[in-house]
C-alpha atoms as a PDB file:
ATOM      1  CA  UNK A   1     -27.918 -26.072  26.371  1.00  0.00           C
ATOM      2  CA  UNK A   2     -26.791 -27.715  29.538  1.00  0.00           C
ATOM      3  CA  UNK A   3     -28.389 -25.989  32.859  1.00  0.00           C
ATOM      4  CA  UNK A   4     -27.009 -28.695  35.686  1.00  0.00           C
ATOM      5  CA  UNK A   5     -23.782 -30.745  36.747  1.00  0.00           C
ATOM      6  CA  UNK A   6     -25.441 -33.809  35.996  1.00  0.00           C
ATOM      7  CA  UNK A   7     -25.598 -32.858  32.022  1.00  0.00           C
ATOM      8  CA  UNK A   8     -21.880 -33.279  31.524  1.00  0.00           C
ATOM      9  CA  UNK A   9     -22.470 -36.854  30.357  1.00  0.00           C
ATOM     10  CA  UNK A  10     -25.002 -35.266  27.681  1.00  0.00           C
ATOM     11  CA  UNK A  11     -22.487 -33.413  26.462  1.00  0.00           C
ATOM     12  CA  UNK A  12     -19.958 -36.140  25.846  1.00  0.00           C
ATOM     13  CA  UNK A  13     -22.426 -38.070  24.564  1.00  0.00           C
ATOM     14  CA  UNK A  14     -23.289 -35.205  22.297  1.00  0.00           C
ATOM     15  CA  UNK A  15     -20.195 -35.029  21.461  1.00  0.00           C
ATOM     16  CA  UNK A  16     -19.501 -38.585  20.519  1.00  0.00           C
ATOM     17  CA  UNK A  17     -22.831 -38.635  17.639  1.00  0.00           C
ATOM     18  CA  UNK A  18     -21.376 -35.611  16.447  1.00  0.00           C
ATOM     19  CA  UNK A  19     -18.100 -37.329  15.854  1.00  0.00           C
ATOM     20  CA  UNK A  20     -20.068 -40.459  14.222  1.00  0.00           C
ATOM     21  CA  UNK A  21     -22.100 -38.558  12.273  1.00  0.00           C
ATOM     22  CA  UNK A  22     -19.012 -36.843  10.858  1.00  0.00           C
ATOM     23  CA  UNK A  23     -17.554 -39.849  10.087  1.00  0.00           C
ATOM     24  CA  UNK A  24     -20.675 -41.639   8.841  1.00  0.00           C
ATOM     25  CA  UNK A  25     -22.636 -39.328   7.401  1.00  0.00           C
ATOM     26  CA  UNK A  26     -20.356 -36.862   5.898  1.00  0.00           C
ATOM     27  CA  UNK A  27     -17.041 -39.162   5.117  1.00  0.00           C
ATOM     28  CA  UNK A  28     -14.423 -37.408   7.264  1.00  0.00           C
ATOM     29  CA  UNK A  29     -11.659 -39.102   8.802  1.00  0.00           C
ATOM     30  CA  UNK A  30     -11.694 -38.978  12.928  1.00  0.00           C
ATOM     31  CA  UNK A  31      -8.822 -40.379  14.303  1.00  0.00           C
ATOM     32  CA  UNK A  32      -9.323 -42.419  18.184  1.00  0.00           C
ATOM     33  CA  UNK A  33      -7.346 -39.225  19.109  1.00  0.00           C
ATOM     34  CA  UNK A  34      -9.261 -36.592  18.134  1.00  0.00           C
ATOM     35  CA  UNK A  35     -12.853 -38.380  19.363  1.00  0.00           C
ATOM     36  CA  UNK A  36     -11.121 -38.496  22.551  1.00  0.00           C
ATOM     37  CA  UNK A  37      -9.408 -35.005  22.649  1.00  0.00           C
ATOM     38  CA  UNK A  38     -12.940 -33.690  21.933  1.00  0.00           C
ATOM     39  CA  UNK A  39     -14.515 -35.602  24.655  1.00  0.00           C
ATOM     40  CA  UNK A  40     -12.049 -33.850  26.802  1.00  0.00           C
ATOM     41  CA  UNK A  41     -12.676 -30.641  25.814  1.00  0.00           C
ATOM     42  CA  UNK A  42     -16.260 -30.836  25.748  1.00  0.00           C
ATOM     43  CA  UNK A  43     -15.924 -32.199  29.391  1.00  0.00           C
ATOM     44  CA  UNK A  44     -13.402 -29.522  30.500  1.00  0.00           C
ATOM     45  CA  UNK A  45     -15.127 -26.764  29.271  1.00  0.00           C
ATOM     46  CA  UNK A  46     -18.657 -27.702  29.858  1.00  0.00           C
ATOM     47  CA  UNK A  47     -17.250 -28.442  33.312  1.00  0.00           C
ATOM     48  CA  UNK A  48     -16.201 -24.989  33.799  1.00  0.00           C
ATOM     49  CA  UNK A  49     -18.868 -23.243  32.960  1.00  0.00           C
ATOM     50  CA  UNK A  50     -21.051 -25.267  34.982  1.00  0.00           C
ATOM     51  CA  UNK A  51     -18.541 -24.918  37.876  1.00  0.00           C
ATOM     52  CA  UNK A  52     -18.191 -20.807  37.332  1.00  0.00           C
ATOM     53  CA  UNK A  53     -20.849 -19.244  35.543  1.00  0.00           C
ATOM     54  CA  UNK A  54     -24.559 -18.842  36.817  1.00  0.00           C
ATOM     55  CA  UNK A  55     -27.566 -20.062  34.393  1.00  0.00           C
ATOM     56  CA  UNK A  56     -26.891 -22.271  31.789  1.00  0.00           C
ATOM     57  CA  UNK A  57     -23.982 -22.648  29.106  1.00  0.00           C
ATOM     58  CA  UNK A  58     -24.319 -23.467  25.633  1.00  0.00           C
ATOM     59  CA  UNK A  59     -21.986 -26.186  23.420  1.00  0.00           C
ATOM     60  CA  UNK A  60     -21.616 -26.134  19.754  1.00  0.00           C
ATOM     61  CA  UNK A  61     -19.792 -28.218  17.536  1.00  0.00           C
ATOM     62  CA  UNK A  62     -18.861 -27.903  14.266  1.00  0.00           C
ATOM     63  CA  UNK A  63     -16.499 -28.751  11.651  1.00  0.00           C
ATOM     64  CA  UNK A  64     -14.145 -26.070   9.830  1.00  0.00           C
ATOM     65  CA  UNK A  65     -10.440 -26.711   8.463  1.00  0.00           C
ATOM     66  CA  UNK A  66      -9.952 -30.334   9.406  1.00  0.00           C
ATOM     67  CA  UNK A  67     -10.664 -30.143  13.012  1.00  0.00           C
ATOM     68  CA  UNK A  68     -13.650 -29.852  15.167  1.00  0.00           C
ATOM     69  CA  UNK A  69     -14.667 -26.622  16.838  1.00  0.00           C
ATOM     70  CA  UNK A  70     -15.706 -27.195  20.056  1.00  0.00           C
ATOM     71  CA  UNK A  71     -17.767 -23.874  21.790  1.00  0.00           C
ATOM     72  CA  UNK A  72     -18.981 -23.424  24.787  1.00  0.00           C
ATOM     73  CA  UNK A  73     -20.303 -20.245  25.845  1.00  0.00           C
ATOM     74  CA  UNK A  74     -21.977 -19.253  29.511  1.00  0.00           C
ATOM     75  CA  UNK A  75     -23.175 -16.114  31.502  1.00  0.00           C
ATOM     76  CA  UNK A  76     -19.736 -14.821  32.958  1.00  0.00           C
ATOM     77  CA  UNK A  77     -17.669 -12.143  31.603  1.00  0.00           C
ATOM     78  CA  UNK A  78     -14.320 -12.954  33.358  1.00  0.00           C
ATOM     79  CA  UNK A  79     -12.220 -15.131  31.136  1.00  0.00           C
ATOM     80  CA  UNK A  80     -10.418 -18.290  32.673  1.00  0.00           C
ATOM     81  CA  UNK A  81      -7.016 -17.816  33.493  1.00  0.00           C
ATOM     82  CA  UNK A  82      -4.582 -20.270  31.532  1.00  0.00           C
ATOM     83  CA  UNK A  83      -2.016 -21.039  34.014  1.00  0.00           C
ATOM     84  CA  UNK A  84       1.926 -22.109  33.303  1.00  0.00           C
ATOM     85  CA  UNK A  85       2.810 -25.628  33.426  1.00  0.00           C
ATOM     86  CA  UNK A  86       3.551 -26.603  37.055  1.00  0.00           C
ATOM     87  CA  UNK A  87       4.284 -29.987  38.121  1.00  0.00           C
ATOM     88  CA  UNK A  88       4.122 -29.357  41.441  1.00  0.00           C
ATOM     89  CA  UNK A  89       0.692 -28.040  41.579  1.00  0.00           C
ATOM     90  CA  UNK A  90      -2.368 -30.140  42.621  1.00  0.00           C
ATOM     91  CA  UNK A  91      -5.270 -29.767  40.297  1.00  0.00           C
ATOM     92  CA  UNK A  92      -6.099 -26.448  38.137  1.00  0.00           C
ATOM     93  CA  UNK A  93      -4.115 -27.693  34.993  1.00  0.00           C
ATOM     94  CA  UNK A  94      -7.592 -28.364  32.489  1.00  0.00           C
ATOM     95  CA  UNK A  95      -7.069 -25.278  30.493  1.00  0.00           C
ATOM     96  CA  UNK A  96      -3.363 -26.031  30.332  1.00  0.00           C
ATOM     97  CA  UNK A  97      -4.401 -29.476  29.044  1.00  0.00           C
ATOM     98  CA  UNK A  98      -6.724 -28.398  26.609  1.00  0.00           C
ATOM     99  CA  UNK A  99      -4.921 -25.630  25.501  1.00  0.00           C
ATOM    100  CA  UNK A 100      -1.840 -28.211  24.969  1.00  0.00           C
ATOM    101  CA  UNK A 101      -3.816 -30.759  22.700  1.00  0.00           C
ATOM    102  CA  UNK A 102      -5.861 -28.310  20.329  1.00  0.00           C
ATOM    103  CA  UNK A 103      -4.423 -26.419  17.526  1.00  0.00           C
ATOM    104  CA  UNK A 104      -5.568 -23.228  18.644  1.00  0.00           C
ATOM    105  CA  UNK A 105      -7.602 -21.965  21.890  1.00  0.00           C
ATOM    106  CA  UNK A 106      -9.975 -18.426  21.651  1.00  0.00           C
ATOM    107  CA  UNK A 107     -11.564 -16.684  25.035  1.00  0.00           C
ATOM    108  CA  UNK A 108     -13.688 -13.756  24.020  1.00  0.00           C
ATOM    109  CA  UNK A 109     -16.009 -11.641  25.626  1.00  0.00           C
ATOM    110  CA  UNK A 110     -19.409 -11.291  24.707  1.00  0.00           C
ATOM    111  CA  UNK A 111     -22.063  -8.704  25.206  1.00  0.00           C
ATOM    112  CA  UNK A 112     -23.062 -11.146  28.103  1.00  0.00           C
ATOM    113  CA  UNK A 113     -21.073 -13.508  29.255  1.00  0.00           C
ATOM    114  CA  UNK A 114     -18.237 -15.281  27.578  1.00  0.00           C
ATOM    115  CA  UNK A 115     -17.316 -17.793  24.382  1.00  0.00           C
ATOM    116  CA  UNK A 116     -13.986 -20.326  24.684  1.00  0.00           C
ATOM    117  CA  UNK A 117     -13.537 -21.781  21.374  1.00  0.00           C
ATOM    118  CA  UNK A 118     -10.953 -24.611  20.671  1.00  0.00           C
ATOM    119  CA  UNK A 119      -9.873 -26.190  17.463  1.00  0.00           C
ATOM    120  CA  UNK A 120      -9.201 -30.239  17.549  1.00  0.00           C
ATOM    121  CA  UNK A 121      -7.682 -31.679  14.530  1.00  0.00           C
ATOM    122  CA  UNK A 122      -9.548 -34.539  13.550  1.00  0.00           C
ATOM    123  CA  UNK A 123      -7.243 -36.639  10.832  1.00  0.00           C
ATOM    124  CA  UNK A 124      -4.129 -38.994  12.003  1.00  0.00           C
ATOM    125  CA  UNK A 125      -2.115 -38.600  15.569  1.00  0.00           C
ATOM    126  CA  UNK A 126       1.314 -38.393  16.400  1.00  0.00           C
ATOM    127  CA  UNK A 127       1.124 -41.954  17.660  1.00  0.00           C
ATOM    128  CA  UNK A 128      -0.141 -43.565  14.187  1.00  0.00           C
ATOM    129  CA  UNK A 129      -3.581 -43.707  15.020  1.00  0.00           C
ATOM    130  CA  UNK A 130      -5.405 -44.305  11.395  1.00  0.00           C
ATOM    131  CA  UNK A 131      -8.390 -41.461  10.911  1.00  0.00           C
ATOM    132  CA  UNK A 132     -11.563 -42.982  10.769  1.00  0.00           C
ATOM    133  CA  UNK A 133     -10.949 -45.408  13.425  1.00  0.00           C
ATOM    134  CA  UNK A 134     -13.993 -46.061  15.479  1.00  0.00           C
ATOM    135  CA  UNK A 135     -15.761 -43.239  17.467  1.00  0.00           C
ATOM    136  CA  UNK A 136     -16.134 -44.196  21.254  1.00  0.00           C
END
């Protein structure tokens, strides 16, 4: 549970010992990509909440498929709008970004508030990044 602006770090951080302990403790592959697409993620969408919601937000993590599911649920019921690509535009693109580097992206309603779920893939990258590289 984060509850202030200053927490986004935590949540990284959280982020990063899940990734390790992944790795470590349970033998999956996690590419240098995926630890840092998660990181991202985690940051956006912790960031968000903090940024629109009132009270605190809640992060889970988990594995499922190949590819970490990164959670975040807070207090508001209005979903984030996921705008079109637009170069021209000066900030607002985070949920274009993160919907552009997970395999899939979920905004539901809850009885209160709201839960944004999004799936990163954890083995090998485009770029040739070997799974299992080191967690940052």
């Amino acid at each position: 549970m984060f509850g202030d602006s200053e927490e986004i770090a935590e949540a990284r951080a959280l982020a990063r010992s899940f990734l390790t302990e992944v790795r470590e403790a349970h033998g999956l592959p996690v590419s240098g990509r995926a630890a840092a697409t998660v990181q991202l993620v985690v940051t956006e969408l912790v960031t968000n909440a903090r940024k629109y919601a009132p009270g605190p937000c809640l992060l889970s993590l988990e594995v499922d498929d190949g590819a970490v599911q990164v959670t975040v649920w807070d207090s508001e019921p209005c979903l984030p709008i996921v705008r079109a690509a637009d170069p021209g535009r000066a900030g607002q693109h985070g949920l274009e970004i993160v919907v552009a580097l997970c395999r899939s992206f979920e905004m539901r309603r809850e009885p209160v508030g709201k839960r944004i779920t999004a799936a990163v893939v954890l083995g090998d990258d485009a770029l040739g990044d070997e799974a299992g590289a080191q967690v940052c």
